[in-house]
Protein backbone atom coordinates (compact mmCIF):
# COMPACT_ATOMS: atom_id res chain seq x y z
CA UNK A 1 15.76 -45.33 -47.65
CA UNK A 2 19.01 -45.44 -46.43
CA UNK A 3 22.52 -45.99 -48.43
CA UNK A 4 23.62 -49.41 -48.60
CA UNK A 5 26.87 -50.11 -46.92
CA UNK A 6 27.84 -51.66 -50.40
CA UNK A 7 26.57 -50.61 -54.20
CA UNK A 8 24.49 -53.15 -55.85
CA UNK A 9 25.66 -53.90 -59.50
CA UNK A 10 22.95 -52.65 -61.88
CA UNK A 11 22.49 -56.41 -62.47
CA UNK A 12 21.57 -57.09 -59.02
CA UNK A 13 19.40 -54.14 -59.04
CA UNK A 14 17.55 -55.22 -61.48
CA UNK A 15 17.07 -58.78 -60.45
CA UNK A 16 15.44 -57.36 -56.74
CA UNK A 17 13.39 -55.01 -58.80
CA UNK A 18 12.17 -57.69 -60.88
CA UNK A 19 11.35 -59.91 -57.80
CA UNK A 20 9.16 -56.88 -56.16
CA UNK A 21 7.26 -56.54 -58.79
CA UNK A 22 6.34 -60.21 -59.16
CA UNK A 23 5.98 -60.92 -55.37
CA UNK A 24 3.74 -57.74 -54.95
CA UNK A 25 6.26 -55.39 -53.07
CA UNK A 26 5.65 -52.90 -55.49
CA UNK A 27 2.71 -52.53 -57.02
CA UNK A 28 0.86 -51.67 -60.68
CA UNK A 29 0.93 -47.88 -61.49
CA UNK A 30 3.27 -47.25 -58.00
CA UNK A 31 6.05 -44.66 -59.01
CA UNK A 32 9.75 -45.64 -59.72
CA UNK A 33 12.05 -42.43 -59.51
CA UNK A 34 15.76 -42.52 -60.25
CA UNK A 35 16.74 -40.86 -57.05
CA UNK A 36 15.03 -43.14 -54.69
CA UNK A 37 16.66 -46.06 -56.92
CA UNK A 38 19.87 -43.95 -56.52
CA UNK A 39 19.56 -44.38 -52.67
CA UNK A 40 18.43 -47.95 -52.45
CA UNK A 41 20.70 -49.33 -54.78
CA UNK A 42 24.02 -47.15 -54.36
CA UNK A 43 24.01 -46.98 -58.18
CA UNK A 44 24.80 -43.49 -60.07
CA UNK A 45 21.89 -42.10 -62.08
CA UNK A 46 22.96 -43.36 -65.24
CA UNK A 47 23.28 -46.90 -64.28
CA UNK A 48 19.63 -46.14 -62.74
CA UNK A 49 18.32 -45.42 -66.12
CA UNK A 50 20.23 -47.96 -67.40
CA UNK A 51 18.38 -50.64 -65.23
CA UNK A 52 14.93 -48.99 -65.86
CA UNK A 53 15.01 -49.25 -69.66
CA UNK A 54 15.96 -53.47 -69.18
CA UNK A 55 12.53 -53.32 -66.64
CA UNK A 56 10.64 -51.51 -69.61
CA UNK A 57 12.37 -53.49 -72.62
CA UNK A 58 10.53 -57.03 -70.38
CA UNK A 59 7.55 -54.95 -70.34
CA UNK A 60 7.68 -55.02 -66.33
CA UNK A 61 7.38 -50.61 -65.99
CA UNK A 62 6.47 -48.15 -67.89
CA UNK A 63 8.39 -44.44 -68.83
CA UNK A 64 6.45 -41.65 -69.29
CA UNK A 65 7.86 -37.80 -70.14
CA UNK A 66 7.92 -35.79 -67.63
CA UNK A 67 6.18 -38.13 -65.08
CA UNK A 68 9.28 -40.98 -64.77
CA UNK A 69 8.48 -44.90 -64.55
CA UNK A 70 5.93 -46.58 -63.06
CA UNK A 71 5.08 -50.42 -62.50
CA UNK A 72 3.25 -51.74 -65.64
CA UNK A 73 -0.78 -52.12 -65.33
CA UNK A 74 -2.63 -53.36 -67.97
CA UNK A 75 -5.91 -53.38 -69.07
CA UNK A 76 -7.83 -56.46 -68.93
CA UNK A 77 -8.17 -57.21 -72.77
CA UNK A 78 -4.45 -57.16 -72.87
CA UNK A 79 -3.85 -59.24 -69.65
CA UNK A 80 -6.18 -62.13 -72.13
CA UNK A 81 -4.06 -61.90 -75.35
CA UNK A 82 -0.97 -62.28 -73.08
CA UNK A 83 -1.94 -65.12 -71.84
CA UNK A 84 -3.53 -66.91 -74.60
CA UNK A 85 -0.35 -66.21 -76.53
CA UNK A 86 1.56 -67.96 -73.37
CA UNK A 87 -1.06 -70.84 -73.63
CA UNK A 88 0.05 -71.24 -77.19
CA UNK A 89 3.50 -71.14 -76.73
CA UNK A 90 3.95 -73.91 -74.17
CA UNK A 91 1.49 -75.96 -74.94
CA UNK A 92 3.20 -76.05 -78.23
CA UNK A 93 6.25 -76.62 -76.83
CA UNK A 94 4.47 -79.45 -74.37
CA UNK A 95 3.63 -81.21 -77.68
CA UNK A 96 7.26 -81.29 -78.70
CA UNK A 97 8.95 -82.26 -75.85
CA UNK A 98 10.13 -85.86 -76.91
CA UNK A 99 8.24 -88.50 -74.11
CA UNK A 100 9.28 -90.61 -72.41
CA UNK A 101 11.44 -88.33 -71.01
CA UNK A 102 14.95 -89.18 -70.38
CA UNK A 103 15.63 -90.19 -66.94
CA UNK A 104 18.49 -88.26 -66.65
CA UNK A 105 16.39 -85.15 -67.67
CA UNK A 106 13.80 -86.41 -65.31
CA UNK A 107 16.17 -85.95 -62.91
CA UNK A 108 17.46 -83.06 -63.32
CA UNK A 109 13.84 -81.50 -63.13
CA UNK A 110 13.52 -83.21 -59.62
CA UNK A 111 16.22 -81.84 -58.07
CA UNK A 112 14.99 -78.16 -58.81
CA UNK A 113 11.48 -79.28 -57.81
CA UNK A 114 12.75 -80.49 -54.51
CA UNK A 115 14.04 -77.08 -54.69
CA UNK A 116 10.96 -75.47 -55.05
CA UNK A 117 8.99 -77.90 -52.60
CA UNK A 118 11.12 -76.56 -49.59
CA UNK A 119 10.65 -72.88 -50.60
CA UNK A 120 6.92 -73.48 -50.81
CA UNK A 121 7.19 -75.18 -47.23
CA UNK A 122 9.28 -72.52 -45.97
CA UNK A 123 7.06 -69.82 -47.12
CA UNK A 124 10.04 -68.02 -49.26
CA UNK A 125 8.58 -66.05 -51.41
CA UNK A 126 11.66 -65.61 -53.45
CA UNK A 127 12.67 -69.01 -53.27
CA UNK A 128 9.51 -69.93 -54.99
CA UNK A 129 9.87 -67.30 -57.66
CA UNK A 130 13.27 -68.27 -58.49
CA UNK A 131 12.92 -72.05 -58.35
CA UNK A 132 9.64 -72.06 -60.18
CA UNK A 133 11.82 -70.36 -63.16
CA UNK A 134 14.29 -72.75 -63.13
CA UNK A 135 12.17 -75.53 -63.52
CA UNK A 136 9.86 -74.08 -66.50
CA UNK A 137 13.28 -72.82 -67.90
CA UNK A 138 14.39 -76.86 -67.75
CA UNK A 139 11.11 -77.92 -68.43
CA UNK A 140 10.55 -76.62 -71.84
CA UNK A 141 14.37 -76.75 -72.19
CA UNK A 142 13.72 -79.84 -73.20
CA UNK A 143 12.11 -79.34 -76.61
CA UNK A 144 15.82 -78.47 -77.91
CA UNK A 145 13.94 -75.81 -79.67
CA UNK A 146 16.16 -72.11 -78.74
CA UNK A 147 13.42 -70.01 -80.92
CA UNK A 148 10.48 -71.88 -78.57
CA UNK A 149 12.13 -71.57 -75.57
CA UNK A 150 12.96 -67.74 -76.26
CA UNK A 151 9.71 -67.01 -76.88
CA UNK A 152 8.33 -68.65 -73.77
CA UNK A 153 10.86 -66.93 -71.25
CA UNK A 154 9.91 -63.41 -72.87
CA UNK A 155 6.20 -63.67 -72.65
CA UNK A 156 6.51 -65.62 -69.37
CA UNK A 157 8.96 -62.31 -68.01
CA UNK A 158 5.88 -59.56 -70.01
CA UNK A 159 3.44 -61.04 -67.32
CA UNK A 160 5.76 -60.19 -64.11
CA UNK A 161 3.55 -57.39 -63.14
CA UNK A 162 0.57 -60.00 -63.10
CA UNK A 163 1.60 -62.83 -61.24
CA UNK A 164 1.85 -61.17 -57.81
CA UNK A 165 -1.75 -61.45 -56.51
CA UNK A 166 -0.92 -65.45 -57.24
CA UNK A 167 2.97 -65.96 -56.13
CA UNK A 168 2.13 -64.44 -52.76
CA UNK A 169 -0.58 -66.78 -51.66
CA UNK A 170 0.20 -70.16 -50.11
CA UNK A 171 -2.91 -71.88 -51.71
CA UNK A 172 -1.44 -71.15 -54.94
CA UNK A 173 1.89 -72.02 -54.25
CA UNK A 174 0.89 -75.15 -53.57
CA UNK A 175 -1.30 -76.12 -56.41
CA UNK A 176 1.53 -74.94 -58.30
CA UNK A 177 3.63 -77.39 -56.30
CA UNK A 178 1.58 -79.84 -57.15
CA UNK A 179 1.33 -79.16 -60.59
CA UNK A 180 4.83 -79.16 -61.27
CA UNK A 181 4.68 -82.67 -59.99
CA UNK A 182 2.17 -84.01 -62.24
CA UNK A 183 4.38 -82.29 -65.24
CA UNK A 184 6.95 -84.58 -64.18
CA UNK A 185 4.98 -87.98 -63.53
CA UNK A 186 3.56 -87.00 -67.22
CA UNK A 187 6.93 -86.66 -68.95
CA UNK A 188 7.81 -89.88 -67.18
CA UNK A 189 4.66 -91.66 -68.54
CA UNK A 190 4.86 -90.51 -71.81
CA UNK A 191 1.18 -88.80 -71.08
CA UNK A 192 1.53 -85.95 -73.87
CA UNK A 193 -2.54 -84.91 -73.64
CA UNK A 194 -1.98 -84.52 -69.58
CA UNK A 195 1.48 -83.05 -69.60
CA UNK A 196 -0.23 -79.90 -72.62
CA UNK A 197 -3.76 -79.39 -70.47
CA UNK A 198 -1.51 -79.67 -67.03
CA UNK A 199 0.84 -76.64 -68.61
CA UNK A 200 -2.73 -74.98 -69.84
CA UNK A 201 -4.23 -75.21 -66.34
CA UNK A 202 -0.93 -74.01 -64.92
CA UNK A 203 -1.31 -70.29 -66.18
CA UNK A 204 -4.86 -69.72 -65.11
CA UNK A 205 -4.47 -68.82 -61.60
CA UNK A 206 -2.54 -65.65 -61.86
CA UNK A 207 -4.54 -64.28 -65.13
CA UNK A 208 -8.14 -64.41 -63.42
CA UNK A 209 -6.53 -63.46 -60.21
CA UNK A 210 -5.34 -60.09 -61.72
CA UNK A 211 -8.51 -59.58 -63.75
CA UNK A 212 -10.77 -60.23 -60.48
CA UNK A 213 -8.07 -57.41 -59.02
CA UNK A 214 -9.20 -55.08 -62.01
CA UNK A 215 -13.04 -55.51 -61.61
CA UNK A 216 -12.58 -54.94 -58.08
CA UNK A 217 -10.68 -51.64 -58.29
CA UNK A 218 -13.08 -50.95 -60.79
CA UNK A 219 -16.02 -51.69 -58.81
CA UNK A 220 -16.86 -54.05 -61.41
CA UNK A 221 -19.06 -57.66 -60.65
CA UNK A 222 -17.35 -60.55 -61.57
């Protein structure tokens, strides 16, 4: 790759790593090596290795001696516990979040799903990513819980390298779209048991369509 006319800060560097790995652009297992980084980013090698310990300290790469970093794969019991531990953690926050919402939170969660609706419709896969953060970050935001809502973000940033087979395909955009709609109609309602299965539901997608990835590379039947 080329030198860019203007260094990235390692911040920025980070943030387009972080969005290749979830939108697919680079891939488990693919090889991350400082001077490649060096020339995409403009950075010097210690800011490099600077940015590639953040990536492993999510849990989005990997560093091995002698070999350098790689995107994360994991192994499909681990790809379960993730998620079942994500399951717990906003559903448990879903059961907390005081209903009937307030309207000006209500709001507030609109306007970043409106957000979201025209990346979807635009087919910006970055839009999409970003948006669809926002809106889970306002969403459970509003259990005024900081522990809960730490714990969420860090889990939800461990499964980056598992959500691109999902984040890149229109049909799930959409549901997700749609999902993120029925959140909202369900902290308007005051629906608590549809607002916890809708945020249950809502993480399925892009853990079975990682382990169907695995079997396949595997040669493994469903």
């Amino acid at each position: 790759m080329s030198t860019p006319a203007a260094a990235f800060t390692p911040e920025a560097a980070l943030d387009a790593l972080e969005e290749d790995i979830v939108l697919g652009r680079l891939h488990p297992r693919q090889r991350l090596t400082e001077d490649e980084l060096m020339a995409r980013f403009g950075l010097k090698r210690h800011a490099v290795r600077s940015v590639l310990a953040s990536l492993e300290l999510m849990g989005a790469v990997q560093r091995k001696r002698h070999v350098g970093a790689e995107v994360r794969a994991f192994q499909a019991a681990e790809v379960v516990e993730l998620y079942a531990l994500r399951e717990l953690l906003e559903t448990r926050a879903a059961g907390q979040i005081p209903l009937p919402a307030p309207p000006q939170a209500l709001e507030a969660l609109i306007g970043i799903q409106r957000e979201h609706d025209a990346a979807v419709s635009a087919g910006d896969a970055r839009g999409v990513f970003r948006s669809n953060q926002r809106f889970h970050r306002a969403l459970f935001g509003l259990t005024r819980n900081p522990v809960l809502e730490q714990a969420i973000e860090e889990y939800a940033r461990r499964t980056h390298p598992i959500r691109f087979g999902t984040l890149a395909q229109p049909a799930y955009r959409e549901r997700a779209r749609q999902e993120h709609w029925a959140m909202i109609e369900a902290l308007r309602s005051g629906d608590r048991a549809a607002l916890v299965d809708i945020c249950a539901r809502h993480l399925l997608p892009s853990r079975d369509a990682y382990l169907a990835a695995e079997r396949a590379r595997h040669g493994l039947a469903a």
